[in-house]
PDB file of N, CA and C in Angstrom:
ATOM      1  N   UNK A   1       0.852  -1.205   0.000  1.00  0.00           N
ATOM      2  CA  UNK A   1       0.000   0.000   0.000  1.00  0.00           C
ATOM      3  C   UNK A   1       0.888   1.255   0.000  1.00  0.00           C
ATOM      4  N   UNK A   2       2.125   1.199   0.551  1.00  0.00           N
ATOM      5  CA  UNK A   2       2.714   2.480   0.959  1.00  0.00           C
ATOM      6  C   UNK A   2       3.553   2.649  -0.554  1.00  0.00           C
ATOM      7  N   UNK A   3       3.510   1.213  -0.900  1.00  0.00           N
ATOM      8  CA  UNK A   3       4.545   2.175  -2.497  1.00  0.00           C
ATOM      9  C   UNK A   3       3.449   2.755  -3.495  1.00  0.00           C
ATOM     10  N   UNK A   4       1.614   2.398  -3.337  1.00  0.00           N
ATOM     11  CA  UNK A   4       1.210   3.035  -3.994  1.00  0.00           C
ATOM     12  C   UNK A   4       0.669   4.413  -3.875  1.00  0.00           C
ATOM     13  N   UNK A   5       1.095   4.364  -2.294  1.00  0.00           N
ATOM     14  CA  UNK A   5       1.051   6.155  -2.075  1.00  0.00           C
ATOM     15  C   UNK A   5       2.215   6.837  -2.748  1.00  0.00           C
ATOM     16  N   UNK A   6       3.489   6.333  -2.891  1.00  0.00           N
ATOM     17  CA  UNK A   6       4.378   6.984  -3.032  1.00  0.00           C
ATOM     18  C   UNK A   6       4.411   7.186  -5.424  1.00  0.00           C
ATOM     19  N   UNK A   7       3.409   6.176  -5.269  1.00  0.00           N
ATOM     20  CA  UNK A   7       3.184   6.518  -7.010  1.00  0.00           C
ATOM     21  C   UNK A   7       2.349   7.388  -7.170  1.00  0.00           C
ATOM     22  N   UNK A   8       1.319   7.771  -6.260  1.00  0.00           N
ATOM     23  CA  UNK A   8       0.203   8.919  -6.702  1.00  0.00           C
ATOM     24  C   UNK A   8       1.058  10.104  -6.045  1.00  0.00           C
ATOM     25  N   UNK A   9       1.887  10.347  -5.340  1.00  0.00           N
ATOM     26  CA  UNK A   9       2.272  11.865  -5.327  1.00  0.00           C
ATOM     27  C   UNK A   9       2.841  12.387  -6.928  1.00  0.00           C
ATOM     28  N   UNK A  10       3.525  11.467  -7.267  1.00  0.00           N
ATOM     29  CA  UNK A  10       4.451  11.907  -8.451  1.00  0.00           C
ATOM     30  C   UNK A  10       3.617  12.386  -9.804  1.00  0.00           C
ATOM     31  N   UNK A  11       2.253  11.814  -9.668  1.00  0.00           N
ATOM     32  CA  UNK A  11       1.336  11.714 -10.734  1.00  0.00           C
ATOM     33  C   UNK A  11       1.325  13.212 -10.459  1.00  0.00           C
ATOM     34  N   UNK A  12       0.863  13.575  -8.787  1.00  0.00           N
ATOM     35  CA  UNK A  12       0.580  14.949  -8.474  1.00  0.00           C
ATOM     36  C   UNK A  12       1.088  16.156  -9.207  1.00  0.00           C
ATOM     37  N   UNK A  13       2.434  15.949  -9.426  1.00  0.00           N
ATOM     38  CA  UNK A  13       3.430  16.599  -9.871  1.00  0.00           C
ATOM     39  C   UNK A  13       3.055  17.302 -11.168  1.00  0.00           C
ATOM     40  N   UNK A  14       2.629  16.504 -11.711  1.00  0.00           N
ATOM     41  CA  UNK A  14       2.250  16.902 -13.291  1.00  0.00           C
ATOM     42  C   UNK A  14       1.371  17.881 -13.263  1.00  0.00           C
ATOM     43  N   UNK A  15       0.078  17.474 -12.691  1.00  0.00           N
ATOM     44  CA  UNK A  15      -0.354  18.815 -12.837  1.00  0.00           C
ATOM     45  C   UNK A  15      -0.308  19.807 -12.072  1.00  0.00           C
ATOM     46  N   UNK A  16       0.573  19.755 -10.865  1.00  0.00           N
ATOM     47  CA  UNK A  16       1.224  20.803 -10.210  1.00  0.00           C
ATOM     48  C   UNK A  16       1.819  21.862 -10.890  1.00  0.00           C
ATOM     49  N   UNK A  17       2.490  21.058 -12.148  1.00  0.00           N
ATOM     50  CA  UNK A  17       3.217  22.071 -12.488  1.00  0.00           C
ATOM     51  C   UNK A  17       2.897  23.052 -13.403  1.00  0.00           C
ATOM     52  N   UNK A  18       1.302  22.538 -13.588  1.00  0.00           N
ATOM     53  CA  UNK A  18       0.647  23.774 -14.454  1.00  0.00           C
ATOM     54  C   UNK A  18       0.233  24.967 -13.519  1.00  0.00           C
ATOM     55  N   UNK A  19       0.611  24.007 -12.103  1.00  0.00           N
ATOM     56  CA  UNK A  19      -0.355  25.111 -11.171  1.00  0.00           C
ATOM     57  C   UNK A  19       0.873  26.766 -11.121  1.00  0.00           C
ATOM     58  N   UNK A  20       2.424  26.108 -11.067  1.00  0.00           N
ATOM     59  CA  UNK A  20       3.274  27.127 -11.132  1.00  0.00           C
ATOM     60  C   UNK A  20       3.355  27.951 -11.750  1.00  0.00           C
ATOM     61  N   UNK A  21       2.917  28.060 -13.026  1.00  0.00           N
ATOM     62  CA  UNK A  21       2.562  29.150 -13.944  1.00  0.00           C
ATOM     63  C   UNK A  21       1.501  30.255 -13.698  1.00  0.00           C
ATOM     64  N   UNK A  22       1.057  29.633 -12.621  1.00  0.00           N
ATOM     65  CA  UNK A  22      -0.985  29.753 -12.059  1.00  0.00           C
ATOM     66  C   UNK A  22      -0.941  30.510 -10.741  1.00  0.00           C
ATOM     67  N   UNK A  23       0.563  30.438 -10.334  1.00  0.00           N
ATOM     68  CA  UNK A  23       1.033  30.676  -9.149  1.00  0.00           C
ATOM     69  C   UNK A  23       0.690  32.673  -8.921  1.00  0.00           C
ATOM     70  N   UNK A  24       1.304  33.141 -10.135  1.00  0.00           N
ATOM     71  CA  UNK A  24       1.070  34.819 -10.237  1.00  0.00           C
ATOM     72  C   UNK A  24      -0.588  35.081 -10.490  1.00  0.00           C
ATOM     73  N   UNK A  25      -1.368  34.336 -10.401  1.00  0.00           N
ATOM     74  CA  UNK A  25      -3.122  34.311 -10.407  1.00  0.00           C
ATOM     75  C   UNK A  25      -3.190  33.994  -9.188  1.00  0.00           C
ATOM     76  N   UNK A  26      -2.494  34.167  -8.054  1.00  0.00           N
ATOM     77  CA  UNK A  26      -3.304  33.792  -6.735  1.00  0.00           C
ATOM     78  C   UNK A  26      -3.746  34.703  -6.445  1.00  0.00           C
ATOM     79  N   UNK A  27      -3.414  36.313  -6.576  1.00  0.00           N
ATOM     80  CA  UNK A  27      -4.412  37.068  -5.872  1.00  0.00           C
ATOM     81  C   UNK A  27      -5.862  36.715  -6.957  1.00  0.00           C
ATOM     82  N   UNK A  28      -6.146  36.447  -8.175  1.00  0.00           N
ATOM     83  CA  UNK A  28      -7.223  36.481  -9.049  1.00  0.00           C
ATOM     84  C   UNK A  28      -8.217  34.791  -8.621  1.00  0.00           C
ATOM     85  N   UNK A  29      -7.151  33.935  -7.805  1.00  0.00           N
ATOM     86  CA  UNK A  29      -8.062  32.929  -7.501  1.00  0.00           C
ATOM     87  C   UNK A  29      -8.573  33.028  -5.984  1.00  0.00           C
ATOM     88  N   UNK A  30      -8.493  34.204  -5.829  1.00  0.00           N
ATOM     89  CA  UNK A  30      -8.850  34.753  -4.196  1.00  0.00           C
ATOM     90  C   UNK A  30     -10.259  35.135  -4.882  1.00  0.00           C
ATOM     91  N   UNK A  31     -10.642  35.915  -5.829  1.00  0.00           N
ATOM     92  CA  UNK A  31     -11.553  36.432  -5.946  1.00  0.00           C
ATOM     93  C   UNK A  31     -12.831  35.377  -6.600  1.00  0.00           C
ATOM     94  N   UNK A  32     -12.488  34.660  -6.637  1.00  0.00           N
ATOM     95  CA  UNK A  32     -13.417  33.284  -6.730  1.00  0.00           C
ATOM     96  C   UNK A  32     -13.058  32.674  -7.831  1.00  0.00           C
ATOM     97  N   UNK A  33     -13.106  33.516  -9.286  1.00  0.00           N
ATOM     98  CA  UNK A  33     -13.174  32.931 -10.696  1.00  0.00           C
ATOM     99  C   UNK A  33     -12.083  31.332 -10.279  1.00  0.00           C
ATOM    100  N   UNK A  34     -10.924  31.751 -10.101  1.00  0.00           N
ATOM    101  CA  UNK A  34      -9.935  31.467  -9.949  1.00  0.00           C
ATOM    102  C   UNK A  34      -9.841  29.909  -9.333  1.00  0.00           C
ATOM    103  N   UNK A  35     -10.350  30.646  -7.781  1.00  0.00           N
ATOM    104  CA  UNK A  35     -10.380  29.071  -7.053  1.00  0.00           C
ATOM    105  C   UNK A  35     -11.541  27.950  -7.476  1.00  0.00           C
ATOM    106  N   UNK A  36     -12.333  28.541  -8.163  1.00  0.00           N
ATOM    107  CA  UNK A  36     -13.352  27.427  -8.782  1.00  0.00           C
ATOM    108  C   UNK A  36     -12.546  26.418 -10.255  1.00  0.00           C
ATOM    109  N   UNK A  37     -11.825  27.184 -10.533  1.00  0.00           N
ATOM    110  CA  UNK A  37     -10.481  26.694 -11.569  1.00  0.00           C
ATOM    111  C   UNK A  37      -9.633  25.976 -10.965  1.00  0.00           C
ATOM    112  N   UNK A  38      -8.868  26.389 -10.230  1.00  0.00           N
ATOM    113  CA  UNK A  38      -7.806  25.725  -9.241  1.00  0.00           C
ATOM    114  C   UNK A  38      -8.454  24.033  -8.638  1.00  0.00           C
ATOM    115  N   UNK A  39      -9.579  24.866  -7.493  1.00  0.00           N
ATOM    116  CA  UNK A  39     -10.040  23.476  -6.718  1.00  0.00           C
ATOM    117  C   UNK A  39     -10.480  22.310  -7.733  1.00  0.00           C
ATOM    118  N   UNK A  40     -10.949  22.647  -8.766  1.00  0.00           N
ATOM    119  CA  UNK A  40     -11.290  21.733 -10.028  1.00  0.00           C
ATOM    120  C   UNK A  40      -9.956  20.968 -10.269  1.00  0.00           C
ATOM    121  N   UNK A  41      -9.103  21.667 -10.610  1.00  0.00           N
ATOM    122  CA  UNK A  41      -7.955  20.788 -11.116  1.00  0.00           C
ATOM    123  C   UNK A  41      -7.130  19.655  -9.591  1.00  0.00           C
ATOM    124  N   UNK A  42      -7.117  20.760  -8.160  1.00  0.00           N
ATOM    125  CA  UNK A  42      -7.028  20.267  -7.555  1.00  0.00           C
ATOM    126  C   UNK A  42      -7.683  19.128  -6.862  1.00  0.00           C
ATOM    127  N   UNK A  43      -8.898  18.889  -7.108  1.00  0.00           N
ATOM    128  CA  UNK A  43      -9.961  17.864  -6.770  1.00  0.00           C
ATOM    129  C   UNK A  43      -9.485  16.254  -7.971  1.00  0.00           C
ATOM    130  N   UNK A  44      -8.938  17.016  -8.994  1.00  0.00           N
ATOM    131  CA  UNK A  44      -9.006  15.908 -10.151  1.00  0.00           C
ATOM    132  C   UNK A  44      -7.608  14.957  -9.501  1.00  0.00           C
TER     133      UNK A  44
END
């Protein structure tokens, strides 16, 4: 079980790293549009 935790972080990664680009939109995902975008991708 614990090595298949350690395979779903890495998956994480990927689309993390769209989040870094996404990173200079945090004040714009404060204002809602944003975090309804974000938590979406983050939920997936």
């Amino acid at each position: 079980m614990g090595k298949d935790e350690d395979k779903k972080p890495p998956k994480h990664a990927g689309p993390q790293k769209h989040d870094k680009p996404f990173i200079p939109e945090k004040p714009t995902k404060e204002s809602g549009d944003g975090q309804g975008k974000g938590g979406g991708t983050r939920g997936k």
